[in-house]
PDB file of N, CA and C in Angstrom:
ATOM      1  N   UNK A   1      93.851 118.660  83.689  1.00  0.00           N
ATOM      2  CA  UNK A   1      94.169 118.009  84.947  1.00  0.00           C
ATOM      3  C   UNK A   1      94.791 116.645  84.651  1.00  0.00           C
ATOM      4  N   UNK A   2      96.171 116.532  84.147  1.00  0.00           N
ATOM      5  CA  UNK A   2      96.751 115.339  84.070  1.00  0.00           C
ATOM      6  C   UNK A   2      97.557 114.812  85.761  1.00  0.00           C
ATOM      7  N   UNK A   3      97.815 113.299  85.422  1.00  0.00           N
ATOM      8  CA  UNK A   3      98.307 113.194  86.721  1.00  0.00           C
ATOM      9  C   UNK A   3      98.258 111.741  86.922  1.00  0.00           C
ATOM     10  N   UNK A   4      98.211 111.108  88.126  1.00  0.00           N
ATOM     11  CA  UNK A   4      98.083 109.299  88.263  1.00  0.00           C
ATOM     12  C   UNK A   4      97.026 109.580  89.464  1.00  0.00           C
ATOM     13  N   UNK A   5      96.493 108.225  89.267  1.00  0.00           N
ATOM     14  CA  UNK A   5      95.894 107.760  90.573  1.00  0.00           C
ATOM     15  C   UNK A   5      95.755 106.252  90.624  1.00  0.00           C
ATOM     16  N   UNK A   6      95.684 105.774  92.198  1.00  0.00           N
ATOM     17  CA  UNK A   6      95.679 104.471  92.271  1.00  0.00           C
ATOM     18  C   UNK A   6      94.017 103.892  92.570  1.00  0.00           C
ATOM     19  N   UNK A   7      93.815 102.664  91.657  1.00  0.00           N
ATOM     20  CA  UNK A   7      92.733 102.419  91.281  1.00  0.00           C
ATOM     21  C   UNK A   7      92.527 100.746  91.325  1.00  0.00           C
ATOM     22  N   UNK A   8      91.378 100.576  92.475  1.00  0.00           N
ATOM     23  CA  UNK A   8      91.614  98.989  92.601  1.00  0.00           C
ATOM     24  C   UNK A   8      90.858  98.523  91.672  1.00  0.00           C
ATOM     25  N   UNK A   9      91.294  97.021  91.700  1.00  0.00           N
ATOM     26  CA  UNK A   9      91.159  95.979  91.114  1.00  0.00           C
ATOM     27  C   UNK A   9      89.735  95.194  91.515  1.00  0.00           C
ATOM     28  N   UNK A  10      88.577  94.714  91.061  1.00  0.00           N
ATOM     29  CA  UNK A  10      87.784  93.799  91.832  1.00  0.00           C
ATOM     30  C   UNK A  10      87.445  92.637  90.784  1.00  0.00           C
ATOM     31  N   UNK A  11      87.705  91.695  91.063  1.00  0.00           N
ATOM     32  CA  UNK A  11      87.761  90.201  90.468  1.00  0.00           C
ATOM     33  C   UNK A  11      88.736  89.654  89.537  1.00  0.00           C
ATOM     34  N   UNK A  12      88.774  88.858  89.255  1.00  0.00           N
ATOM     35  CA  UNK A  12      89.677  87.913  87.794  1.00  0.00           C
ATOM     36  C   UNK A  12      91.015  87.778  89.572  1.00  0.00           C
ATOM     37  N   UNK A  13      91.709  87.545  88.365  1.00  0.00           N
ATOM     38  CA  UNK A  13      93.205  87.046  88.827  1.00  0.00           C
ATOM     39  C   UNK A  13      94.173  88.645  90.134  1.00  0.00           C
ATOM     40  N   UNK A  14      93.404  89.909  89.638  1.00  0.00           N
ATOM     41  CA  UNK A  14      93.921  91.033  90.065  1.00  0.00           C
ATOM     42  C   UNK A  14      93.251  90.860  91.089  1.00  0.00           C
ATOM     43  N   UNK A  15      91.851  90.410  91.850  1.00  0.00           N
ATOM     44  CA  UNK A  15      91.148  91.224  92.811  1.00  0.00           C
ATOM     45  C   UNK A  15      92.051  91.433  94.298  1.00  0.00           C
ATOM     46  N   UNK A  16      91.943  92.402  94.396  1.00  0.00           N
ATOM     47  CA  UNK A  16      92.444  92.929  95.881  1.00  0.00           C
ATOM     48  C   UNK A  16      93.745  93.793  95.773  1.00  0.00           C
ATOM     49  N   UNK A  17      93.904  93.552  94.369  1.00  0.00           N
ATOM     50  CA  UNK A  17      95.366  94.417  93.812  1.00  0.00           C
ATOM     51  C   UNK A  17      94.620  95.681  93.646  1.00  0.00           C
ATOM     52  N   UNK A  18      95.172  96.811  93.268  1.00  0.00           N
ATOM     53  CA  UNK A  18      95.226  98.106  92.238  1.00  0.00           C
ATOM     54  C   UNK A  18      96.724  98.354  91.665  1.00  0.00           C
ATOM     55  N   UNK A  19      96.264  98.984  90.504  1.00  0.00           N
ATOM     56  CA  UNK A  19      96.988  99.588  89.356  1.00  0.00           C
ATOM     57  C   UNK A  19      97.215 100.664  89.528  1.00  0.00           C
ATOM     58  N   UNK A  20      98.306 101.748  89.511  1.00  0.00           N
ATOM     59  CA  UNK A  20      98.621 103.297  89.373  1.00  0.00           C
ATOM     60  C   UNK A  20      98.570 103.353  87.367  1.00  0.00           C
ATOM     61  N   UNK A  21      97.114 104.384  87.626  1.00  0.00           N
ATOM     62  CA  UNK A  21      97.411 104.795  86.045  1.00  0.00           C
ATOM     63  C   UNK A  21      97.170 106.201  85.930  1.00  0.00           C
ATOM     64  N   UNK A  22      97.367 106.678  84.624  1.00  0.00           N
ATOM     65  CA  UNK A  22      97.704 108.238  84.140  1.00  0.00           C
ATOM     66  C   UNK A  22      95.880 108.666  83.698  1.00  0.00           C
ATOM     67  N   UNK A  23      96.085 109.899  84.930  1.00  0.00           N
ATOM     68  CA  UNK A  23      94.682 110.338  83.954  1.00  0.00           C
ATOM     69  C   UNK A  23      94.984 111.129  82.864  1.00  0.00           C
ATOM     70  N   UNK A  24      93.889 111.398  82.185  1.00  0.00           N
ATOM     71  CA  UNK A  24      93.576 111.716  81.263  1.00  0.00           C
ATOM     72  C   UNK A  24      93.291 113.626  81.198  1.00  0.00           C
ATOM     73  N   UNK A  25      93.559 114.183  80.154  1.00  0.00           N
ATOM     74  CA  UNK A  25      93.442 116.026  80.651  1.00  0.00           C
ATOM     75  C   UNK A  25      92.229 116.139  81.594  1.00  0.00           C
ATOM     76  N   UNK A  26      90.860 115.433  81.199  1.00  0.00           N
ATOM     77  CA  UNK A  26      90.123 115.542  81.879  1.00  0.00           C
ATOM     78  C   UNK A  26      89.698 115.175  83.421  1.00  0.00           C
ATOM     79  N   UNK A  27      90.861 114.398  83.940  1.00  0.00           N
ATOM     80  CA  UNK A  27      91.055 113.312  85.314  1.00  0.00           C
ATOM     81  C   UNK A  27      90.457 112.170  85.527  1.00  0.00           C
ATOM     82  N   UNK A  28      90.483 111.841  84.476  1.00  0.00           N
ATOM     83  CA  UNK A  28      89.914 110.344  84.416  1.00  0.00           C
ATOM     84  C   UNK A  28      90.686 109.256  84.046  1.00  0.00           C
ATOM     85  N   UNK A  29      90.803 108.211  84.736  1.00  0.00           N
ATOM     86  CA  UNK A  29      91.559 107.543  84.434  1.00  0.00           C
ATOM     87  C   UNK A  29      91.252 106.444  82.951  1.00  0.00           C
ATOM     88  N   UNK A  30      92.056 105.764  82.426  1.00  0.00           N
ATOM     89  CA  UNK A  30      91.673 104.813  81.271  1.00  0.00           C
ATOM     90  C   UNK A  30      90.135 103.940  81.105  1.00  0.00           C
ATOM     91  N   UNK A  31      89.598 103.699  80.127  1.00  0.00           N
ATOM     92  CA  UNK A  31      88.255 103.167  80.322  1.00  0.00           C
ATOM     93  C   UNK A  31      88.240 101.478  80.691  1.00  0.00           C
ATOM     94  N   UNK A  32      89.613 100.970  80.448  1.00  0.00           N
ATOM     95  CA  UNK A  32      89.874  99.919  80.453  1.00  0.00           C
ATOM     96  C   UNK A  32      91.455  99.695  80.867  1.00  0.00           C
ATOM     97  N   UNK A  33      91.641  98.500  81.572  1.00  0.00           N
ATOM     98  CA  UNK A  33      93.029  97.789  82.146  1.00  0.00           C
ATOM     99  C   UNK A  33      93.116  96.527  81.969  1.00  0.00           C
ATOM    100  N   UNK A  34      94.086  96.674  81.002  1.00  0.00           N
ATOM    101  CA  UNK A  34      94.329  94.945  80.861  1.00  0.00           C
ATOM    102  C   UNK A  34      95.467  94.492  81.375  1.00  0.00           C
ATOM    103  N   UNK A  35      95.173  93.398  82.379  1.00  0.00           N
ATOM    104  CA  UNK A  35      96.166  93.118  83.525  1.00  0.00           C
ATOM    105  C   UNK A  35      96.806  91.991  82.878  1.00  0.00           C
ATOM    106  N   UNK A  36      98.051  91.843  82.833  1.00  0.00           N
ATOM    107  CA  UNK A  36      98.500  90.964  82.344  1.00  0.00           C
ATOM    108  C   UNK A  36      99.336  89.562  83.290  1.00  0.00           C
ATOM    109  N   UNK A  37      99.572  88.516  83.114  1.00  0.00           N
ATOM    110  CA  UNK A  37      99.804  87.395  84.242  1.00  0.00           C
ATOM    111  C   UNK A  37     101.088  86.403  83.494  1.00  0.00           C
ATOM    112  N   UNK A  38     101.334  85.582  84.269  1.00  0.00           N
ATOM    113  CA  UNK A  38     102.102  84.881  82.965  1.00  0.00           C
ATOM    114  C   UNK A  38     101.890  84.172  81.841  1.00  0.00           C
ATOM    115  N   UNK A  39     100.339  84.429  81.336  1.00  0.00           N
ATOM    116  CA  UNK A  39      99.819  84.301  80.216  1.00  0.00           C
ATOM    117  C   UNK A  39     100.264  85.003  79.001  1.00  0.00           C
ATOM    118  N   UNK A  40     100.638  85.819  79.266  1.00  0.00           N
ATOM    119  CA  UNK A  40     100.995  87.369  78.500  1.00  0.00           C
ATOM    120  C   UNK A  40     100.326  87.707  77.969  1.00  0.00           C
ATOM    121  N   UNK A  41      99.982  88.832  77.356  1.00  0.00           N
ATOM    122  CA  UNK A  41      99.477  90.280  76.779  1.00  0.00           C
ATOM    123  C   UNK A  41      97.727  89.166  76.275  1.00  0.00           C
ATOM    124  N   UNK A  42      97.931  88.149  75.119  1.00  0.00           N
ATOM    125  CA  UNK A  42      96.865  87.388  74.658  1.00  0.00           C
ATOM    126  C   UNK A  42      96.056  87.036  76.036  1.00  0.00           C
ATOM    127  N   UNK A  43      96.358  86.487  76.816  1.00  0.00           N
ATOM    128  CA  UNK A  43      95.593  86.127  77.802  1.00  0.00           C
ATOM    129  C   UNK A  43      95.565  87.324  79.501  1.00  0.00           C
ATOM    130  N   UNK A  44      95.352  88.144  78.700  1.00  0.00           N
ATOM    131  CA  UNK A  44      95.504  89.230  80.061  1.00  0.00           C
ATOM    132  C   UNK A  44      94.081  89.257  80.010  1.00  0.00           C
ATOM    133  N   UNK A  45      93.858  89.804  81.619  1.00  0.00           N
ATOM    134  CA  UNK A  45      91.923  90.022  82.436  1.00  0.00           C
ATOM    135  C   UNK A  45      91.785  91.279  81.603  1.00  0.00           C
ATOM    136  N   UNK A  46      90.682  91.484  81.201  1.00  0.00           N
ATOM    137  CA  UNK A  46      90.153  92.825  80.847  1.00  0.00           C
ATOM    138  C   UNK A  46      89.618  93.539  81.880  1.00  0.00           C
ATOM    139  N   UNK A  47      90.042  94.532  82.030  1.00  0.00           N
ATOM    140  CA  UNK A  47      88.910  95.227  83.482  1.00  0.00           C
ATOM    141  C   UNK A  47      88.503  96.849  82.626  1.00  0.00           C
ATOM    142  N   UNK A  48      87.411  97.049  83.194  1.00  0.00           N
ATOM    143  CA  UNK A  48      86.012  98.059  82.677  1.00  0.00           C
ATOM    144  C   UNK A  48      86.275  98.560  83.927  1.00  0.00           C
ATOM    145  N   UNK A  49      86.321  99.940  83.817  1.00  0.00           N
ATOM    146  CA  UNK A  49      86.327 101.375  84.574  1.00  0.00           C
ATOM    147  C   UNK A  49      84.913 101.696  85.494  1.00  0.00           C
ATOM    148  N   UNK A  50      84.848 101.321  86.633  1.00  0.00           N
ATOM    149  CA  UNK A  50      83.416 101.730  87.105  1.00  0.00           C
ATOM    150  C   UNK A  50      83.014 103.177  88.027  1.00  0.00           C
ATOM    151  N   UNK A  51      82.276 104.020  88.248  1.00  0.00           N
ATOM    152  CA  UNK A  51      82.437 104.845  89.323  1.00  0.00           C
ATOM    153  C   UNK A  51      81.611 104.023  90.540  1.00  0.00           C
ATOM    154  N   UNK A  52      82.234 105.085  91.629  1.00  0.00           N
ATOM    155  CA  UNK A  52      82.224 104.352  92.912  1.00  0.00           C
ATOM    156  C   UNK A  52      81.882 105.304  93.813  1.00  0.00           C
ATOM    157  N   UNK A  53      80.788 105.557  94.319  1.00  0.00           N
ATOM    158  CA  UNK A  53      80.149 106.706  95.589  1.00  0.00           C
ATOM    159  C   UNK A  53      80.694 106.312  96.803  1.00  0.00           C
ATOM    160  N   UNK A  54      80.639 107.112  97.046  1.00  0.00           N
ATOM    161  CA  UNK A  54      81.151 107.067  98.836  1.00  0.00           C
ATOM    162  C   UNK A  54      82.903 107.057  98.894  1.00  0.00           C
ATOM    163  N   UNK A  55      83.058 106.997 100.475  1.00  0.00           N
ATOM    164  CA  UNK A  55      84.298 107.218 100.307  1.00  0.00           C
ATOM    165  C   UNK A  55      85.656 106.600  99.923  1.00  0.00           C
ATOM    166  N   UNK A  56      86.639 106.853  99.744  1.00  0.00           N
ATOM    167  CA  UNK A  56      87.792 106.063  98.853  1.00  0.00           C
ATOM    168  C   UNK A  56      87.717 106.241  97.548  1.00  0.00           C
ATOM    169  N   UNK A  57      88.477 105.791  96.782  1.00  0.00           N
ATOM    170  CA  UNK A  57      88.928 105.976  95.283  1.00  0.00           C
ATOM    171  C   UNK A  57      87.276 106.044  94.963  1.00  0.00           C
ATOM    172  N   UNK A  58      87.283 107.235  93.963  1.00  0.00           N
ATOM    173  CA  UNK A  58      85.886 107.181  93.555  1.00  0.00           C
ATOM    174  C   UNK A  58      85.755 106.595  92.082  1.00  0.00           C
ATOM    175  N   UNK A  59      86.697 105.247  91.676  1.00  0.00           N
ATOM    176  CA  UNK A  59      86.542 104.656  90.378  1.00  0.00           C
ATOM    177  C   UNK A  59      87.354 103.005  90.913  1.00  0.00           C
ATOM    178  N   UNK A  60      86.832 102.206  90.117  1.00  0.00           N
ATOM    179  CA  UNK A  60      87.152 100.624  90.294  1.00  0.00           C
ATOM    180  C   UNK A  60      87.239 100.293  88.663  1.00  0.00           C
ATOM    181  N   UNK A  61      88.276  98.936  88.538  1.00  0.00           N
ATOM    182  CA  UNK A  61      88.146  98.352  87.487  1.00  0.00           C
ATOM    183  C   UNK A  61      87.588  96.958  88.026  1.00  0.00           C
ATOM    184  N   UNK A  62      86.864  96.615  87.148  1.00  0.00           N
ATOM    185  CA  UNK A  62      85.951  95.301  86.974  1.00  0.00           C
ATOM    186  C   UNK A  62      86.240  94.248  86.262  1.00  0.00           C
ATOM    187  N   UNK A  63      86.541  92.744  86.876  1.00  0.00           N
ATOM    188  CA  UNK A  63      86.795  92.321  85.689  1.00  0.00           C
ATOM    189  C   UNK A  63      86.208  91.882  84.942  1.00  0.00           C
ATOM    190  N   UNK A  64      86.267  91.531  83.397  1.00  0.00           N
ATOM    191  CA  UNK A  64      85.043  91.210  82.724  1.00  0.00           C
ATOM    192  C   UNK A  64      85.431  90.273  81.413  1.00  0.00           C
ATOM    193  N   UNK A  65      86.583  89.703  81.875  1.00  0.00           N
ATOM    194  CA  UNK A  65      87.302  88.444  81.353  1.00  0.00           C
ATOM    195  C   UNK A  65      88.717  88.523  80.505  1.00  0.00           C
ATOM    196  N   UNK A  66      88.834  87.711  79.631  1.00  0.00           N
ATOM    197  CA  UNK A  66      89.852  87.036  79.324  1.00  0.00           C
ATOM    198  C   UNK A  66      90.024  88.207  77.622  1.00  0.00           C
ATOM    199  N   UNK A  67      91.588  88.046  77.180  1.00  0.00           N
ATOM    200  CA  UNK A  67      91.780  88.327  76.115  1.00  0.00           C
ATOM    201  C   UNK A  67      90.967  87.267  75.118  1.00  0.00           C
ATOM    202  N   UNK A  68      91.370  87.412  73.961  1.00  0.00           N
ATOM    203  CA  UNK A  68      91.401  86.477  73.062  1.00  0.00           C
ATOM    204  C   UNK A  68      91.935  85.310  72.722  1.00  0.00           C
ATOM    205  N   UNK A  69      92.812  85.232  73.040  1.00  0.00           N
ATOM    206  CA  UNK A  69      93.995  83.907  73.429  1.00  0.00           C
ATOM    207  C   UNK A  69      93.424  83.022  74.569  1.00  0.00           C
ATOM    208  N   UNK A  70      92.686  83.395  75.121  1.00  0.00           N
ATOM    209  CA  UNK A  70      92.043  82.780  76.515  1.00  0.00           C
ATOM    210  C   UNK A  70      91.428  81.379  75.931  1.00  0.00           C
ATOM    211  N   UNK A  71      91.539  80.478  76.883  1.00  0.00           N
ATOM    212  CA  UNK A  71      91.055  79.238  76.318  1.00  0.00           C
ATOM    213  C   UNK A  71      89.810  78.861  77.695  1.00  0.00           C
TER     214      UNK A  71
END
């Protein structure tokens, strides 16, 4: 079951955005999204894959901070 789905965003610099990403054979989307800003790639939000009950997208990314470059 490959394919996309759109998958919001909750906190850091993204919240209130979502991302369109590619699932996976199994339909899952990536375990992680690193959003990138005009920091670039070093200082992009990390976001962690969460599931989500009830109705609407049944997965969220979380953010859970900064690259490495992050000061």
């Amino acid at each position: 079951m490959e394919g996309s789905t759109e998958v919001p965003l909750v906190g850091g610099a993204g919240d209130g955005d979502s991302v369109v990403v590619e699932l996976d054979v199994h339909g899952r989307p990536p375990l992680t999204h690193h959003h990138v800003t005009d920091g670039g790639l070093g200082r992009a939000e990390i976001y962690e894959l969460e599931s989500v009950s009830g109705s609407g997208s049944p997965w969220r990314y979380r953010c859970r901070g900064r690259g490495r470059g992050a000061v």
